[in-house]
Protein backbone atom coordinates (compact mmCIF):
# COMPACT_ATOMS: atom_id res chain seq x y z
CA UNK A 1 56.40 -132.82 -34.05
CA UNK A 2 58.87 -135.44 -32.02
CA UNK A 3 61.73 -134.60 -30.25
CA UNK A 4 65.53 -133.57 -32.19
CA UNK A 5 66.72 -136.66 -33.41
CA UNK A 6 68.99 -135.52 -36.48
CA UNK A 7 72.05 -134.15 -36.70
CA UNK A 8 73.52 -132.37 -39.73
CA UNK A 9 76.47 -134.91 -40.32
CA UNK A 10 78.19 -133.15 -42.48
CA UNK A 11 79.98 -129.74 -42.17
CA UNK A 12 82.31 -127.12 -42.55
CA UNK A 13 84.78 -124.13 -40.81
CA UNK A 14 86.20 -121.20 -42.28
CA UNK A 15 89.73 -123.13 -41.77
CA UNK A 16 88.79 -124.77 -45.19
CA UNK A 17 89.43 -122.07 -46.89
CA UNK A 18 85.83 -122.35 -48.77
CA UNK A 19 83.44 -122.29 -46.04
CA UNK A 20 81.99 -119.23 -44.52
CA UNK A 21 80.44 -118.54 -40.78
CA UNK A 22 81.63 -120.20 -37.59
CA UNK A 23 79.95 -123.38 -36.24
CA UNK A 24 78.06 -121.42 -33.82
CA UNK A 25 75.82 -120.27 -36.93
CA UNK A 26 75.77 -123.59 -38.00
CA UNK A 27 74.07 -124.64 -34.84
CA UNK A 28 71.75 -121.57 -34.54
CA UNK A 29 70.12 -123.10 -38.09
CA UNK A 30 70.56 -126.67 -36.66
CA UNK A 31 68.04 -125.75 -33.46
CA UNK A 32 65.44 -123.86 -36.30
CA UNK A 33 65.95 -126.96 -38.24
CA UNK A 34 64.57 -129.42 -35.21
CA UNK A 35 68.16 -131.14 -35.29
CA UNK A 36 69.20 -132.50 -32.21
CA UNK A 37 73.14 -131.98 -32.89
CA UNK A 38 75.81 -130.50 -35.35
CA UNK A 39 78.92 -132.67 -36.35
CA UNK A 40 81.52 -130.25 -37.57
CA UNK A 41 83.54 -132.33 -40.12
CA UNK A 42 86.16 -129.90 -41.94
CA UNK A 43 88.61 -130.90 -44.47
CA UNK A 44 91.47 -132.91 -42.57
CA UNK A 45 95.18 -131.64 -43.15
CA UNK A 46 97.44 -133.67 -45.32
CA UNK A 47 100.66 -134.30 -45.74
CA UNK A 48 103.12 -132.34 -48.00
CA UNK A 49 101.02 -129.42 -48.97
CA UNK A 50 98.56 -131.75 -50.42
CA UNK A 51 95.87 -129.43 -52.01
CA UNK A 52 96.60 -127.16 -48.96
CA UNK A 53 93.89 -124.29 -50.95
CA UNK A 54 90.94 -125.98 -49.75
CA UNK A 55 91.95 -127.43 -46.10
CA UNK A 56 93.24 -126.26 -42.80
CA UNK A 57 96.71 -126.59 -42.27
CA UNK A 58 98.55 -129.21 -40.12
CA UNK A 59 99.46 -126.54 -37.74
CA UNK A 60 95.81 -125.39 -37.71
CA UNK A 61 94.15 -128.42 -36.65
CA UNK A 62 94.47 -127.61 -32.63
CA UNK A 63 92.97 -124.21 -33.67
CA UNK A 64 89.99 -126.07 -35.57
CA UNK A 65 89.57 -128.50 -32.03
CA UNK A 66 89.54 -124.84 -30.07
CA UNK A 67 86.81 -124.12 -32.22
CA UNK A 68 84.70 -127.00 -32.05
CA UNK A 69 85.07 -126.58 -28.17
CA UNK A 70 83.83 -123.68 -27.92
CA UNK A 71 80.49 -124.00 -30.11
CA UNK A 72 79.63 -126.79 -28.12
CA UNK A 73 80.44 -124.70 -24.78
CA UNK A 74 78.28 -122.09 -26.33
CA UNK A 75 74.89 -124.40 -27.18
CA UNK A 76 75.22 -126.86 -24.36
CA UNK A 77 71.79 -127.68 -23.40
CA UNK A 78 70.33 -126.69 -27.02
CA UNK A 79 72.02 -128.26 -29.42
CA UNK A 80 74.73 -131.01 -29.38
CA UNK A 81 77.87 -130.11 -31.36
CA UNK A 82 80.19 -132.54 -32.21
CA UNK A 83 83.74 -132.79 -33.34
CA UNK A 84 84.48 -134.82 -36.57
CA UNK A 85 86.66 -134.91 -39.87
CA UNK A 86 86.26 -135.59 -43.44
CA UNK A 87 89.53 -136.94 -44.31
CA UNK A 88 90.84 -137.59 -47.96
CA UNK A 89 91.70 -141.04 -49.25
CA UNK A 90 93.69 -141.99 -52.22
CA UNK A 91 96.31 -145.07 -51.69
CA UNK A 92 99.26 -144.38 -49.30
CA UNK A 93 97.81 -141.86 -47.14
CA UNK A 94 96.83 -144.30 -44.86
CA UNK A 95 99.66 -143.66 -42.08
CA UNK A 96 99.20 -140.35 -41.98
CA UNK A 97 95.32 -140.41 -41.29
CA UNK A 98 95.80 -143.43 -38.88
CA UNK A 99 98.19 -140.61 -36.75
CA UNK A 100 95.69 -137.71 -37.33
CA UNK A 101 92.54 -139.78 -36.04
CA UNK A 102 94.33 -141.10 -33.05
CA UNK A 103 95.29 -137.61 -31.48
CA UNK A 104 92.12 -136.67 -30.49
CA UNK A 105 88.34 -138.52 -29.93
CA UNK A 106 85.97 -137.92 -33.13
CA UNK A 107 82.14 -138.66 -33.26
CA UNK A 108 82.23 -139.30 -37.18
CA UNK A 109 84.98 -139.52 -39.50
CA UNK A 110 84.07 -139.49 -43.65
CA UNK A 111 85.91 -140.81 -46.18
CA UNK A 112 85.87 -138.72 -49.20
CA UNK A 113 87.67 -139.21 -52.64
CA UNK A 114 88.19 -135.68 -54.12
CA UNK A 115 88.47 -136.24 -58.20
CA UNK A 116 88.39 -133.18 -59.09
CA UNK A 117 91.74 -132.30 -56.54
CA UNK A 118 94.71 -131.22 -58.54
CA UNK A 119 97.21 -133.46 -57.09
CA UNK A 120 94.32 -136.52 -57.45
CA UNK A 121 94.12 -135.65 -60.66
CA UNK A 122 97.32 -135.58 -61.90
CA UNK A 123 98.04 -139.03 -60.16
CA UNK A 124 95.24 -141.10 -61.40
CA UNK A 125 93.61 -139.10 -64.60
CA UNK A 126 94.91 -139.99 -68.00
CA UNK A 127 92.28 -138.17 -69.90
CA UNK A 128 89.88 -141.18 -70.23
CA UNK A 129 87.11 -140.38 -68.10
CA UNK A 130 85.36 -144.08 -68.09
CA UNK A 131 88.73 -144.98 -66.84
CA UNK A 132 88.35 -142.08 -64.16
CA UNK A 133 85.28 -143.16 -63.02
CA UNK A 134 85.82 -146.38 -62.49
CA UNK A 135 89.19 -145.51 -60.29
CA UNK A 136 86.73 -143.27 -57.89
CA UNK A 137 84.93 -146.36 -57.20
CA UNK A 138 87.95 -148.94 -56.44
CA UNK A 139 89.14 -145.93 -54.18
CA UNK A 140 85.87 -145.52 -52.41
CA UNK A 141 85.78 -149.30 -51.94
CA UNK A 142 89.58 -149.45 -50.15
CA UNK A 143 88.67 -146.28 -48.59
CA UNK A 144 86.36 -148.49 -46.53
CA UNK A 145 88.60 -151.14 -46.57
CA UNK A 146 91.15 -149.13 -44.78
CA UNK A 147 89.09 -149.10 -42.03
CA UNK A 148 89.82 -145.44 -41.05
CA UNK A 149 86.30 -144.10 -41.93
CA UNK A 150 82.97 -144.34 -40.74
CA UNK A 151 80.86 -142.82 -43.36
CA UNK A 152 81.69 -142.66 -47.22
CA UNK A 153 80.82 -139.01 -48.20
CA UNK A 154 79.29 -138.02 -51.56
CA UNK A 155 79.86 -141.30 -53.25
CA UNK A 156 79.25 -141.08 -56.78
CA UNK A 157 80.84 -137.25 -56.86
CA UNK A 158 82.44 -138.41 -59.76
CA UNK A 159 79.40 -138.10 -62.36
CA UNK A 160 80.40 -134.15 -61.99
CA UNK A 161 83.52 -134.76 -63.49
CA UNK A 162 81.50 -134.64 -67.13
CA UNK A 163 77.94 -134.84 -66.90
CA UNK A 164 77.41 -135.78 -70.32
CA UNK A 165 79.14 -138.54 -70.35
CA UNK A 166 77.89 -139.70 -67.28
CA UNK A 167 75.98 -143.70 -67.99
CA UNK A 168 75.49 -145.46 -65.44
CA UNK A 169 74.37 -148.39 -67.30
CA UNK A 170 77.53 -148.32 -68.28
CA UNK A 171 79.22 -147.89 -65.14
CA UNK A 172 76.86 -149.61 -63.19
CA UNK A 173 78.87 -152.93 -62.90
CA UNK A 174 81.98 -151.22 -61.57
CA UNK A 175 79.91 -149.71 -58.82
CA UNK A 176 77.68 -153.11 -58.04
CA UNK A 177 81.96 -154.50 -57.85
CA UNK A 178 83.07 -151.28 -55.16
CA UNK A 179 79.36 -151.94 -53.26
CA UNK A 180 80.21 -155.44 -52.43
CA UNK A 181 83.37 -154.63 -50.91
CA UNK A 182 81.70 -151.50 -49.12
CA UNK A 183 79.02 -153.57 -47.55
CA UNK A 184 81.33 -156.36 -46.48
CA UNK A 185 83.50 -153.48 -44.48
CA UNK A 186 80.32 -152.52 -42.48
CA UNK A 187 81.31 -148.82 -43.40
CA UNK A 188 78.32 -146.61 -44.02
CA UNK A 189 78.03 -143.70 -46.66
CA UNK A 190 76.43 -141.06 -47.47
CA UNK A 191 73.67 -139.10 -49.14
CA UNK A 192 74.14 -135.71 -49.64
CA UNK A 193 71.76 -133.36 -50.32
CA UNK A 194 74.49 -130.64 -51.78
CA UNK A 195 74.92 -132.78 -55.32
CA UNK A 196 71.32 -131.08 -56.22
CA UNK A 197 73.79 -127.29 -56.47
CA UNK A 198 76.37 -129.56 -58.43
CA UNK A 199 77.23 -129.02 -62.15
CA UNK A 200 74.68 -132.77 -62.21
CA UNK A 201 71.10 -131.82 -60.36
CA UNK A 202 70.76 -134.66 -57.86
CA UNK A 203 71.98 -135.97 -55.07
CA UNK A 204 75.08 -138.15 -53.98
CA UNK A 205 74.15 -140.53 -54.81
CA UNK A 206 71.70 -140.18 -57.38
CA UNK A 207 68.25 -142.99 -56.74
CA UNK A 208 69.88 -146.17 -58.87
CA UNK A 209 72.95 -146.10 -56.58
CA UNK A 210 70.90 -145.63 -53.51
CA UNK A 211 68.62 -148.99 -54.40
CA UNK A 212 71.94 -150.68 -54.97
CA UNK A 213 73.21 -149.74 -51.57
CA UNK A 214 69.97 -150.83 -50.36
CA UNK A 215 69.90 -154.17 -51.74
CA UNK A 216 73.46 -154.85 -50.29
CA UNK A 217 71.78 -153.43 -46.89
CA UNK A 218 74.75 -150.44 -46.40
CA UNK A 219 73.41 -148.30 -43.68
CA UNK A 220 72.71 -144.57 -44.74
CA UNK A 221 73.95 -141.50 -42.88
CA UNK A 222 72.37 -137.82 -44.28
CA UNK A 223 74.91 -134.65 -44.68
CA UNK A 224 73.97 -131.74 -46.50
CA UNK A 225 77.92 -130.60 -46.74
CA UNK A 226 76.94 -127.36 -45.61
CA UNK A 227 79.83 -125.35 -46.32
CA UNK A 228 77.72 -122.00 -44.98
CA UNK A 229 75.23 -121.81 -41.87
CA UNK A 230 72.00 -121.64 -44.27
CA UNK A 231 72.78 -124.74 -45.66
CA UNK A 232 72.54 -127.09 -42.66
CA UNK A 233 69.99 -129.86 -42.77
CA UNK A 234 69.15 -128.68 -46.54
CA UNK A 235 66.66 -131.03 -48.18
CA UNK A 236 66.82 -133.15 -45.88
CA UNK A 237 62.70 -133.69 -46.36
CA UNK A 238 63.38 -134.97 -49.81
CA UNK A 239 66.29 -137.19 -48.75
CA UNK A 240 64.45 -138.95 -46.67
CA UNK A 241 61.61 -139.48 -49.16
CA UNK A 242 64.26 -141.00 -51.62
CA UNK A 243 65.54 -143.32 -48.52
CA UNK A 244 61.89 -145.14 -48.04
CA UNK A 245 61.67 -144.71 -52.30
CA UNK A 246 64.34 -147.58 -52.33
CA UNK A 247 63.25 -149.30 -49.41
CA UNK A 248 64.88 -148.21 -46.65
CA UNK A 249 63.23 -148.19 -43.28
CA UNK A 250 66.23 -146.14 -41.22
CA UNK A 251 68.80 -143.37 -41.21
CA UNK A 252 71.53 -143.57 -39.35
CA UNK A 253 73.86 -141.06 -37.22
CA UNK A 254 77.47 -141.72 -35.56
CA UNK A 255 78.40 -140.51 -32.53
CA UNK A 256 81.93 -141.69 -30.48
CA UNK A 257 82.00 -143.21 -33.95
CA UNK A 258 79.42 -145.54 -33.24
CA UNK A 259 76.36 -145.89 -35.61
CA UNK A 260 72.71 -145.07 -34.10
CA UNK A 261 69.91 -146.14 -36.45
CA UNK A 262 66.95 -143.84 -36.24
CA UNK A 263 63.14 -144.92 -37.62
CA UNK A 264 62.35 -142.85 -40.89
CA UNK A 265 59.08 -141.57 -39.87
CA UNK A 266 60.78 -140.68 -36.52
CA UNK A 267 63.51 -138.61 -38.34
CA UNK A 268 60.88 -136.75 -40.78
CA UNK A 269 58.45 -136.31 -37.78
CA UNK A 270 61.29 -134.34 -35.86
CA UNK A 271 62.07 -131.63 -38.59
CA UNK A 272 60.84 -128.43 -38.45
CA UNK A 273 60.41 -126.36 -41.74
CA UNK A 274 63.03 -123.13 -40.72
CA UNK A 275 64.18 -121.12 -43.76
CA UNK A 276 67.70 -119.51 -42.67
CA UNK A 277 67.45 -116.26 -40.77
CA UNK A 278 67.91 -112.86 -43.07
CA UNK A 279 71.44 -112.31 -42.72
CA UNK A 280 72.33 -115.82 -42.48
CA UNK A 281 75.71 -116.50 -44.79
C-alpha cells in the first residue's frame, strides 16, 4: 500500500440542512479510507432565499468557516482537511458567487446545476423534459465559462429527472456541444460515485459521457458527495476502474484551487478497504 494521496473532494455539513455528522467524522473515515485529505464543500448560500431548505444561510457561512477550522485543528498531522464550496449556477448569479468566493481562500470550488431545485425548476422547466435536459447541459457549459468553478459536480444529474426517458443517443449531441465548451475553459468535473444511490444506478457521469470527456482530454476529479461520514471515499475502487475503462491514465485533486494530477495505479495503490465504523451516521 503507498502513501495517502486522495482526498474525498466532495462533501457535506449539517448546515445543509440534509447532511448528518460533523466533518470531524468525515475525516475519521477519510484516515480508514487511506485518504490523504478531506475537502469540505457544503452547499454555498444564495441570494434571496434561493432554495434556502437545502443550504446554509448567508449569515451562517462564518459559522460553516468556524467549522472547517476546527476539523482541520483537530486532525492536523493525520489527515488534511480542507475548506471548499459547491456553489449553484444558473444565469445571473454570477455577482453574487464572484463576492462569496472572494471573502475567504478555498482549495476547490464545484459548480453544480441543481434541476431538480424548485426555484430552477420553475425558471427553466416547461414540462418538456428533452428540452430540460438539454438546458442542464448549456448551463453546465457557461457554468465553466463563468470561470468561478474549478470542478463541474455530478454532470449529467439530469438523467434522474426521468429515467425512462433518459437516451443518450438522443441527447448525446447536445452534450458532445456543452463538452467542447467545457474543455476549452480548462475547468475540470466530476465523477461521482453517489449517482449509483440515485433514482438511475450509475454514476455521474454514467461510462459514454466519461469516454467523451476523455476524448476532449477534461481532467477528472473523484467526489463521492458524501452527505454522511460513512459515505466518504465510497466506490471510489470502481471509479477508478471506469477512469482507465475510457482511457484515462490520471485523477486529479485541487488544492489553493490549483489542479494536482495523480497516476491511477498510484491513487488505487493508496486505498485501504475500511468499511465505516458501527455507529458511523
Amino acid at each position: 500500500m503507498s502513501a495517502p494521496v486522495l482526498y474525498e473532494s466532495h462533501s457535506h455539513t449539517p448546515l445543509c440542512k440534509h447532511s448528518v455528522g460533523a466533518p470531524e467524522l468525515f475525516a475519521q473515515q477519510a484516515e480508514r479510507r487511506g485518504l490523504r485529505g478531506l475537502i469540505v464543500t457544503c452547499h454555498c448560500p444564495l441570494p434571496d432565499g434561493y432554495s434556502a431548505d437545502v443550504r446554509m444561510s448567508a449569515e451562517e457561512y462564518p459559522a460553516y468557516i468556524d467549522l472547517v477550522a476546527r476539523a482541520r485543528e483537530a486532525w492536523a498531522g493525520r489527515v488534511d482537511v480542507r475548506l471548499g464550496l459547491e456553489s449553484d449556477f444558473y444565469p445571473g448569479v454570477e455577482p453574487w458567487l464572484e463576492k462569496l468566493h472572494a471573502r475567504t481562500p478555498l482549495h476547490h470550488v464545484l459548480g453544480s446545476v441543481h434541476y431538480q431545485i424548485a426555484p430552477y425548476r420553475d425558471r427553466y422547466f416547461t414540462g418538456d423534459v428533452f428540452a430540460y435536459q438539454q438546458t442542464y447541459f448549456d448551463h453546465l457549459a457557461q457554468a465553466a465559462e463563468s470561470g468561478l468553478f474549478d470542478t463541474l459536480s455530478h454532470p449529467d444529474l439530469i438523467k434522474n429527472e426521468d429515467p425512462a426517458r433518459w437516451d443518450f443517443a438522443r441527447i448525446q449531441p447536445f452534450v458532445e456541444r456543452a463538452l467542447d465548451r467545457i474543455a476549452a475553459t480548462g475547468v475540470a468535473m466530476e465523477l461521482n460515485t453517489s449517482g449509483l444511490k440515485k433514482s438511475l444506478p450509475e454514476m455521474n457521469p454514467g461510462l459514454a459521457q466519461l469516454a467523451l470527456m476523455r476524448e476532449r482530454g477534461i481532467p477528472v476529479v473523484l467526489g463521492a458527495d458524501a452527505h454522511r461520514p460513512s459515505r466518504v471515499a465510497d466506490r471510489y475502487e470502481e471509479a477508478l476502474g471506469l477512469l482507465a475503462a475510457v482511457g484515462y491514465d490520471e485523477v486529479n485533486v485541487f488544492l489553493d484551487r490549483r489542479r494536482q494530477p495523480i497516476p491511477l495505479a498510484t491513487a488505487l495503490a493508496s486505498l485501504r478497504p475500511a468499511p465505516p465504523l458501527p455507529g458511523l451516521p
